[in-house]
C-alpha atoms as a PDB file:
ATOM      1  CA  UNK A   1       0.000   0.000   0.000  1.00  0.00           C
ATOM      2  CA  UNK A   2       2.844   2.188   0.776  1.00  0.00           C
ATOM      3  CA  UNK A   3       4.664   1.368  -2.827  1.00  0.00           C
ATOM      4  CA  UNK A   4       1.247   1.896  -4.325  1.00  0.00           C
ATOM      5  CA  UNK A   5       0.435   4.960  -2.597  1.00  0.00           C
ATOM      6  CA  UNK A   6       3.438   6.888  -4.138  1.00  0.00           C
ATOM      7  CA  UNK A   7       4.190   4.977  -7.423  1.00  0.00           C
ATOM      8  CA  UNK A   8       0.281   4.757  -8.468  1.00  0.00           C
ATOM      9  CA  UNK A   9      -1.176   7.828  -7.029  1.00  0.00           C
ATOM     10  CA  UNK A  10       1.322  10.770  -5.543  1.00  0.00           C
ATOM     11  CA  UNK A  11       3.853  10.562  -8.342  1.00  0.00           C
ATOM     12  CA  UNK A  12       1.320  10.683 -10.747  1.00  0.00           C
ATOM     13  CA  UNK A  13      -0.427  13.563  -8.944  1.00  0.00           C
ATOM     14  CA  UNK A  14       2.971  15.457  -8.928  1.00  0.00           C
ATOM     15  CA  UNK A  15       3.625  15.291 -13.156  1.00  0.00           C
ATOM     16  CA  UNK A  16       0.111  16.035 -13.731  1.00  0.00           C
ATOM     17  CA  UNK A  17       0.761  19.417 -11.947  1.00  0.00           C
ATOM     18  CA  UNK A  18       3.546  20.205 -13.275  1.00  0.00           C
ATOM     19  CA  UNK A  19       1.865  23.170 -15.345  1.00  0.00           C
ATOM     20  CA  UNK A  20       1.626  24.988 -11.853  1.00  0.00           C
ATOM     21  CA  UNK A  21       4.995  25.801 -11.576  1.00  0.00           C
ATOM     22  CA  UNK A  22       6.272  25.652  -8.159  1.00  0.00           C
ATOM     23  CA  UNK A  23       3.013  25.501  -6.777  1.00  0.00           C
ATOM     24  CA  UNK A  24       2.737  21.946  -8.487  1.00  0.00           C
ATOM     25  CA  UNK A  25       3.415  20.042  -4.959  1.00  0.00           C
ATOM     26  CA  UNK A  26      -0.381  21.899  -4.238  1.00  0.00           C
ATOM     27  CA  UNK A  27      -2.598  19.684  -5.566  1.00  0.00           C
ATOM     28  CA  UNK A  28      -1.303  16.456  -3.621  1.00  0.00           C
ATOM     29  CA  UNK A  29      -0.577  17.776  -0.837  1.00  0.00           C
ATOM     30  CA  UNK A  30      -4.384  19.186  -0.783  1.00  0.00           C
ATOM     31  CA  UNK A  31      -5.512  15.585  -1.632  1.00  0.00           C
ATOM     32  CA  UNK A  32      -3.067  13.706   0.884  1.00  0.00           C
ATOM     33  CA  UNK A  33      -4.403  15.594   3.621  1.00  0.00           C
ATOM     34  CA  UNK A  34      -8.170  15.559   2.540  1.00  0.00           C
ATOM     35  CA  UNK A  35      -7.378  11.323   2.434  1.00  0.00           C
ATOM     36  CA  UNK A  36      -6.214  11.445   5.782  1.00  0.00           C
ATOM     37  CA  UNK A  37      -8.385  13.597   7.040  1.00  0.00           C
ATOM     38  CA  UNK A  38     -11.600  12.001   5.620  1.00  0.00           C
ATOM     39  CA  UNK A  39     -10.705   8.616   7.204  1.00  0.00           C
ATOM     40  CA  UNK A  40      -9.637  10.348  10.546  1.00  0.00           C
ATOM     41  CA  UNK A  41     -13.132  11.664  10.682  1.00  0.00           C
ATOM     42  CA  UNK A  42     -14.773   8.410   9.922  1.00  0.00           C
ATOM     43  CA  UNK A  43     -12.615   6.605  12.679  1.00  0.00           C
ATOM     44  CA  UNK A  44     -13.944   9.530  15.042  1.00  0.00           C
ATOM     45  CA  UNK A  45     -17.578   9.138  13.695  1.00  0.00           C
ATOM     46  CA  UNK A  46     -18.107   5.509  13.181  1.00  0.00           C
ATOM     47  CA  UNK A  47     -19.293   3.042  15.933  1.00  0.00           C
ATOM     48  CA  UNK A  48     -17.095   0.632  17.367  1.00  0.00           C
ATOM     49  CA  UNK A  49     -18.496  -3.006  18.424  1.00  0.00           C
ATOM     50  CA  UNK A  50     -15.557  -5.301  17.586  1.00  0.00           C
ATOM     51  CA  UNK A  51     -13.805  -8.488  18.892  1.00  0.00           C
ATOM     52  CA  UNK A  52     -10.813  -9.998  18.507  1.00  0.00           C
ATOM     53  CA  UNK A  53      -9.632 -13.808  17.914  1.00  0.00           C
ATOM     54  CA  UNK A  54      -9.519 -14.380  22.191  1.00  0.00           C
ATOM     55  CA  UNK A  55     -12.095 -14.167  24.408  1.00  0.00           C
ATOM     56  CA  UNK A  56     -11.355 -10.293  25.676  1.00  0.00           C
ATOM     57  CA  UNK A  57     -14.229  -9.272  24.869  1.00  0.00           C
ATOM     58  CA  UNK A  58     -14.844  -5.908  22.404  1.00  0.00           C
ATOM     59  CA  UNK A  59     -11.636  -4.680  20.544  1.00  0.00           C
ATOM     60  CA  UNK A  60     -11.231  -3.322  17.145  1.00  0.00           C
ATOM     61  CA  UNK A  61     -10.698  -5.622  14.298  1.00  0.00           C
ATOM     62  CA  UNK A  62     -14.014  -4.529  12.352  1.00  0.00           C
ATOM     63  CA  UNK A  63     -12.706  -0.815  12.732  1.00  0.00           C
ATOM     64  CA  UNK A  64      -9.114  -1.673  11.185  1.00  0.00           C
ATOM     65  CA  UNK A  65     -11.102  -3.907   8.207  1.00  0.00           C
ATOM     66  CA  UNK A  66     -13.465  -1.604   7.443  1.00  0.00           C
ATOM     67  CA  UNK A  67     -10.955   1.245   7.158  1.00  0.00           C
ATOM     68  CA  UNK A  68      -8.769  -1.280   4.993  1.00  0.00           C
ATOM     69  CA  UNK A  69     -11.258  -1.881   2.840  1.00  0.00           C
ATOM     70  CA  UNK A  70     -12.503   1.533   2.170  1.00  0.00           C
ATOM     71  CA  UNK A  71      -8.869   2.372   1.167  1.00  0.00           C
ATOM     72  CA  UNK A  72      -8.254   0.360  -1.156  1.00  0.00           C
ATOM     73  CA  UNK A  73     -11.216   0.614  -2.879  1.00  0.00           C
ATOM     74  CA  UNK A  74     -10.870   4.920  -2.914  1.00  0.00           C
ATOM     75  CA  UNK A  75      -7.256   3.730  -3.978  1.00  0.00           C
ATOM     76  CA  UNK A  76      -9.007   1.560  -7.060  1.00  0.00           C
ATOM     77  CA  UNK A  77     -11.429   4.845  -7.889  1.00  0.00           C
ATOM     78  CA  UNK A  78      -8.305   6.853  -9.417  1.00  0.00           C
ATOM     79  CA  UNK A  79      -7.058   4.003 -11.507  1.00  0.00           C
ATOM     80  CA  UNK A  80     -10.185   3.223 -12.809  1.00  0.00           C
ATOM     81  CA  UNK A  81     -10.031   6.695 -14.006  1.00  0.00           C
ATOM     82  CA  UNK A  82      -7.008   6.749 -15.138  1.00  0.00           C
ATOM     83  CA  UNK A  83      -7.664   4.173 -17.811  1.00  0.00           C
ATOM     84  CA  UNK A  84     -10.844   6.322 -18.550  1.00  0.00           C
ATOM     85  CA  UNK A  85      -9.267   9.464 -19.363  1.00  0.00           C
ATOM     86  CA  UNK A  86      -6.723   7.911 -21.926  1.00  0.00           C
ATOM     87  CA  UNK A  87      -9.525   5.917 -23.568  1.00  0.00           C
ATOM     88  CA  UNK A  88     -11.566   9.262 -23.426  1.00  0.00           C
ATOM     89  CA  UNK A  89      -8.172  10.207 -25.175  1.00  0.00           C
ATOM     90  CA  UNK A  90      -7.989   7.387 -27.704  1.00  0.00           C
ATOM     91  CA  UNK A  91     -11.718   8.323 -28.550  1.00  0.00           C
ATOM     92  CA  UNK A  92     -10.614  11.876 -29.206  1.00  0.00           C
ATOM     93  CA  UNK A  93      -8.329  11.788 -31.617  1.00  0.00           C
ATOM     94  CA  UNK A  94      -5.477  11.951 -29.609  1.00  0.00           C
ATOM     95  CA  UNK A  95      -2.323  11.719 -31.653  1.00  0.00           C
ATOM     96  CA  UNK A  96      -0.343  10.850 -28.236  1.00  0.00           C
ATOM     97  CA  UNK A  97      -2.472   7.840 -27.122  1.00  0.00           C
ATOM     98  CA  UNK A  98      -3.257   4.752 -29.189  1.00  0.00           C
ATOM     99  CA  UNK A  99      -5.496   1.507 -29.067  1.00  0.00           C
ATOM    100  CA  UNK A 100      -2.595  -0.961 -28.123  1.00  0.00           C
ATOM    101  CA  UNK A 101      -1.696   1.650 -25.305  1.00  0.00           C
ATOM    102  CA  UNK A 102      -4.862   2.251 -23.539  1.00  0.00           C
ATOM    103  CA  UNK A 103      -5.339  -1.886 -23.913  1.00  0.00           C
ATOM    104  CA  UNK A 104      -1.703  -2.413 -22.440  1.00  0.00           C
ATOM    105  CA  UNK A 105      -2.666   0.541 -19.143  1.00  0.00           C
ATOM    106  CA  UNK A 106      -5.847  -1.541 -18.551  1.00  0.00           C
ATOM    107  CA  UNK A 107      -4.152  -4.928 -18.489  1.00  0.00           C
ATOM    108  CA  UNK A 108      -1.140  -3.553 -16.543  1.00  0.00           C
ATOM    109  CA  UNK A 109      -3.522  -2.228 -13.801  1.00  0.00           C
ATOM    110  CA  UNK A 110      -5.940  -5.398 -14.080  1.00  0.00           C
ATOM    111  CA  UNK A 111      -2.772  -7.574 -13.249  1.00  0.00           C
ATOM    112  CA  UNK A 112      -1.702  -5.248 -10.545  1.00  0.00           C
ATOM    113  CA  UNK A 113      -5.394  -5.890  -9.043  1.00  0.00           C
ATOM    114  CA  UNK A 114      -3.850  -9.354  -7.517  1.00  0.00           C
ATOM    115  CA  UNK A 115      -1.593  -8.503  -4.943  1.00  0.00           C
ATOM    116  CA  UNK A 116      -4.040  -5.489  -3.998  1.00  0.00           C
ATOM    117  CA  UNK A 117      -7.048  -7.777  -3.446  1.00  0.00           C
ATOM    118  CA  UNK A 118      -4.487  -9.853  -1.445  1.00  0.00           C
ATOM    119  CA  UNK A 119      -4.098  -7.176   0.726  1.00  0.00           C
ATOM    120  CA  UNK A 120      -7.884  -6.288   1.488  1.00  0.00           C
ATOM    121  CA  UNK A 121      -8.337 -10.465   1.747  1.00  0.00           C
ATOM    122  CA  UNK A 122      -5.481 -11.338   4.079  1.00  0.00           C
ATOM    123  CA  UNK A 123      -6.534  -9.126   6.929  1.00  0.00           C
ATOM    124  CA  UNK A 124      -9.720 -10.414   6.798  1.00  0.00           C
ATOM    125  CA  UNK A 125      -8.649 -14.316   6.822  1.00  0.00           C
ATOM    126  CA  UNK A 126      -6.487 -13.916   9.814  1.00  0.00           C
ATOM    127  CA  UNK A 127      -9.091 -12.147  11.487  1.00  0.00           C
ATOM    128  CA  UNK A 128     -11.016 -15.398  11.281  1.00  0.00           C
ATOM    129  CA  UNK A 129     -13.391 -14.811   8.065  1.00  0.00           C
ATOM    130  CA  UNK A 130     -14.654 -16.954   6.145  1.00  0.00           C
ATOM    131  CA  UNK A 131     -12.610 -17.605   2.638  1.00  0.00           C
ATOM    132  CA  UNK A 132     -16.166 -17.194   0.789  1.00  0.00           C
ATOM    133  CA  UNK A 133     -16.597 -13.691   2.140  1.00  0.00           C
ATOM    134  CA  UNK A 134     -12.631 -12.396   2.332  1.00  0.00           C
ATOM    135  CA  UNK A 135     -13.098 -13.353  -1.845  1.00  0.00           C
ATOM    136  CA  UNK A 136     -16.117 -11.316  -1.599  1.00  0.00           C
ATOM    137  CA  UNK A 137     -14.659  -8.066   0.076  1.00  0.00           C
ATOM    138  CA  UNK A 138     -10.908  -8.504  -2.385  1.00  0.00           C
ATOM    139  CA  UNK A 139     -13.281  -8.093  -5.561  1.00  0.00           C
ATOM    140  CA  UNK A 140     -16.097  -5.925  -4.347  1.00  0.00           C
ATOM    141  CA  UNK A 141     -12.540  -3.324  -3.452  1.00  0.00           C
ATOM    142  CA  UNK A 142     -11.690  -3.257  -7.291  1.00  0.00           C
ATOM    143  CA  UNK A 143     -15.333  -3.220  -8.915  1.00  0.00           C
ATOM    144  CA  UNK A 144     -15.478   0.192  -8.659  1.00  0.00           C
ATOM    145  CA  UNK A 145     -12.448   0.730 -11.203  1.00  0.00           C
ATOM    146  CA  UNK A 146     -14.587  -0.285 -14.698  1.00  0.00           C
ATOM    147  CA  UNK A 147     -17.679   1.881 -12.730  1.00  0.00           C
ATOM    148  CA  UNK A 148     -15.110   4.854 -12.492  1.00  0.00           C
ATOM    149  CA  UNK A 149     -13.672   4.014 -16.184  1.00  0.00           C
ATOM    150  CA  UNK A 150     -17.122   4.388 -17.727  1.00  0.00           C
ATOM    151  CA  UNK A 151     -17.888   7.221 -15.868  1.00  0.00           C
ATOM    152  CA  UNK A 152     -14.979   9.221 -16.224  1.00  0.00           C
ATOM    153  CA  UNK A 153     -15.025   8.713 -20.552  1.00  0.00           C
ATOM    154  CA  UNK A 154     -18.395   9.860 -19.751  1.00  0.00           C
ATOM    155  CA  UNK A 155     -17.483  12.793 -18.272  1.00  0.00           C
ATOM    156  CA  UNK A 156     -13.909  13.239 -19.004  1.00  0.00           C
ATOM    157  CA  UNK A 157     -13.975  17.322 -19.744  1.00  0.00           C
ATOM    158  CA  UNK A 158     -15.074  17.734 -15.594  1.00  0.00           C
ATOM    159  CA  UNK A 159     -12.867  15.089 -14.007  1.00  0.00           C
ATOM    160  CA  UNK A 160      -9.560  15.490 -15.879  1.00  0.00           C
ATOM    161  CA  UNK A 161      -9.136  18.902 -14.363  1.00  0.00           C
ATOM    162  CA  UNK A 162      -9.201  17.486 -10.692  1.00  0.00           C
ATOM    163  CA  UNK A 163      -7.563  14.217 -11.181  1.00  0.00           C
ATOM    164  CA  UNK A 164      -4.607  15.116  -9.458  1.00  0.00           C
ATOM    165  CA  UNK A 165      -6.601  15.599  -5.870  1.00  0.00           C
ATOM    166  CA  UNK A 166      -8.570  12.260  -6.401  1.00  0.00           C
ATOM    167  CA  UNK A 167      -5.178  10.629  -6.799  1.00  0.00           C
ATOM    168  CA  UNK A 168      -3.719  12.287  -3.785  1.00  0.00           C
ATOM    169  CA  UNK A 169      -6.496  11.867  -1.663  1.00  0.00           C
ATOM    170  CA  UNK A 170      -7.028   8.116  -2.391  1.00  0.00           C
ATOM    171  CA  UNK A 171      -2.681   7.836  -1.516  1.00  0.00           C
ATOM    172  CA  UNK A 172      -3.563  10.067   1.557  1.00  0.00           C
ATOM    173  CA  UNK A 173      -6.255   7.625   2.840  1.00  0.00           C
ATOM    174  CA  UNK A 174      -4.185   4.360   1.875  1.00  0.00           C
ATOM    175  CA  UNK A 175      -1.394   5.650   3.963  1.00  0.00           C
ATOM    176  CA  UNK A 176      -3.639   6.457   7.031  1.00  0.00           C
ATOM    177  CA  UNK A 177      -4.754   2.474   7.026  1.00  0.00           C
ATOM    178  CA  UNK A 178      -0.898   1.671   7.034  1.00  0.00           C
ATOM    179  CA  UNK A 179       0.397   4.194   9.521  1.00  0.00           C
ATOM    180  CA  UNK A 180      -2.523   4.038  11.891  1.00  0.00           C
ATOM    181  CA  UNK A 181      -3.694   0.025  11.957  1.00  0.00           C
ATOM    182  CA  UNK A 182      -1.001  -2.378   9.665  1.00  0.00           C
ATOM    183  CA  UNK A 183       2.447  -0.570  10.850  1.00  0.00           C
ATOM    184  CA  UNK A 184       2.120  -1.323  14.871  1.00  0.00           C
ATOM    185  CA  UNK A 185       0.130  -4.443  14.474  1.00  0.00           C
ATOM    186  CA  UNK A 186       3.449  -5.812  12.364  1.00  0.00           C
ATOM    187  CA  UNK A 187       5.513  -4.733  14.520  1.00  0.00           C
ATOM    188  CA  UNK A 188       3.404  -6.564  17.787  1.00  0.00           C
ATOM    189  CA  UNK A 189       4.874 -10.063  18.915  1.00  0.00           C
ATOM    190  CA  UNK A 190       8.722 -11.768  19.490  1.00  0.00           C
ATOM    191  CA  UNK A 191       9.058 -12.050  15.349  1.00  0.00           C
ATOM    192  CA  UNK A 192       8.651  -8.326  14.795  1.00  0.00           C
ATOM    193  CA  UNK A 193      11.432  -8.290  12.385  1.00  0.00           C
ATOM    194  CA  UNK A 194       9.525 -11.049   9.914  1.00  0.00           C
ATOM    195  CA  UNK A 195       6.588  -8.252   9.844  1.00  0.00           C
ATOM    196  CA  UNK A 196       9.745  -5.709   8.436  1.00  0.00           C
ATOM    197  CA  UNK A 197      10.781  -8.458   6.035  1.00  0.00           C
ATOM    198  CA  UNK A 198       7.697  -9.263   4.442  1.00  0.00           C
ATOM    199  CA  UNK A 199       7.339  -5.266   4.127  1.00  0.00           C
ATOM    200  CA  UNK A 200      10.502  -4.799   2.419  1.00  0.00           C
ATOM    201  CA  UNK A 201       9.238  -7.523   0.104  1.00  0.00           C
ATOM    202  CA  UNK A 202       5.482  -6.559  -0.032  1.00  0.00           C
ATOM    203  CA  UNK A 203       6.529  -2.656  -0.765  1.00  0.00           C
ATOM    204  CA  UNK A 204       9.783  -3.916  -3.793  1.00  0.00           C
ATOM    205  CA  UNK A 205       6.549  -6.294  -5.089  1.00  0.00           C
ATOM    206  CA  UNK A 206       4.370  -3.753  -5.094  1.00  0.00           C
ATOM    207  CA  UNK A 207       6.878  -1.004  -6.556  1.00  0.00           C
ATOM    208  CA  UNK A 208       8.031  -3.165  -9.582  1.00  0.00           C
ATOM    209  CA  UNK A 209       4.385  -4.365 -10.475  1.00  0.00           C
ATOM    210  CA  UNK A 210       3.271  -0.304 -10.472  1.00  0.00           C
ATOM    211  CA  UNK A 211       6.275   0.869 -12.271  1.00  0.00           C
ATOM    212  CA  UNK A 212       6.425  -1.773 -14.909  1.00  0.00           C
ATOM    213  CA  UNK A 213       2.661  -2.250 -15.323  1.00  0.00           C
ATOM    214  CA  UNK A 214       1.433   0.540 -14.344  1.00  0.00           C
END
């Protein structure tokens, strides 16, 4: 999420401003903050009735799945747009975009859907779900990237314009899931230092598949 969160949303974010001079940083950092902020206010607003794997009683599992889930899918909003505009491009005429490279974006970000429905369906199998309904939540995360394709070559005059702030804000709200829930439970336990390992490994995955593919 954190090798996503840059690669597939920020960086983007940042060369799509570029026309703003050296104000271009403005549009992320607008978006980052809104991401954050919008899930800081739903952790404050929501209800909390949870329970973990022991018999403790309430705790907070739902409230750390939930949020998971919600970021990845704003996450999967952006890239479904993505592929929108530069079909909304192809459409158009544009002498910069062709058929073979809007097809090769869309499979690139279809194949990078894998290890990102892994990470909404993991959480939820250790937390004791069933494998019926952690399938359920990994694809319902990434249908809203053909709803947000057809939408934006719908509408791709209004939403180009403030694609930059969707991006950051979906990064923002991604990185508030890690920093806030994923980071200290890793780090929890004797092993701590597998939970660094596999995140070495998880973000170099993640940053090769976004780069390459993306």
């Amino acid at each position: 999420m954190v090798a996503a969160s840059f690669w597939s949303l920020l960086q983007p974010a940042l060369e799509s401003s570029r026309h703003m001079g050296t104000l271009s940083f403005l549009p992320a950092a607008v978006g980052f903050l809104a991401g954050v902020g919008f899930l800081l206010l739903l952790d404050e607003l929501t209800p909390h009735t949870h329970f973990n794997n022991q018999d403790e009683g309430p705790r907070t599992g739902l409230r750390r799945t939930t949020k998971l889930i919600l970021a990845v899918t704003l996450h999967n909003i952006p890239e479904g747009m993505a592929v929108g505009v530069v079909y909304a491009g192809f459409r158009s005429g544009n002498a910069g975009i062709t058929g073979a490279g809007a097809l090769a974006l869309a499979l690139g970000i279809a194949i990078q859907n894998f290890p990102e429905g892994a990470i909404v369906s993991m959480p939820l199998r250790a937390e004791g779900m069933s494998k019926g309904r952690t399938f359920f939540y990994g694809v319902l995360s990434g249908v809203v990237e053909p709803i947000a394709a057809a939408v934006t070559i719908v509408a791709a005059g209004a939403v180009v314009p403030v694609m930059p702030y969707l991006l950051a804000f979906a990064a923002g709200a991604m990185m508030y899931v890690v920093v806030e829930e994923l980071i200290p439970e890793m780090s929890e336990g004797e092993h701590s230092n597998w939970g660094t390992i596999a995140f070495s490994l998880g973000f170099v995955l993640m940053m090769i598949l976004d780069v390459t593919l993306g």
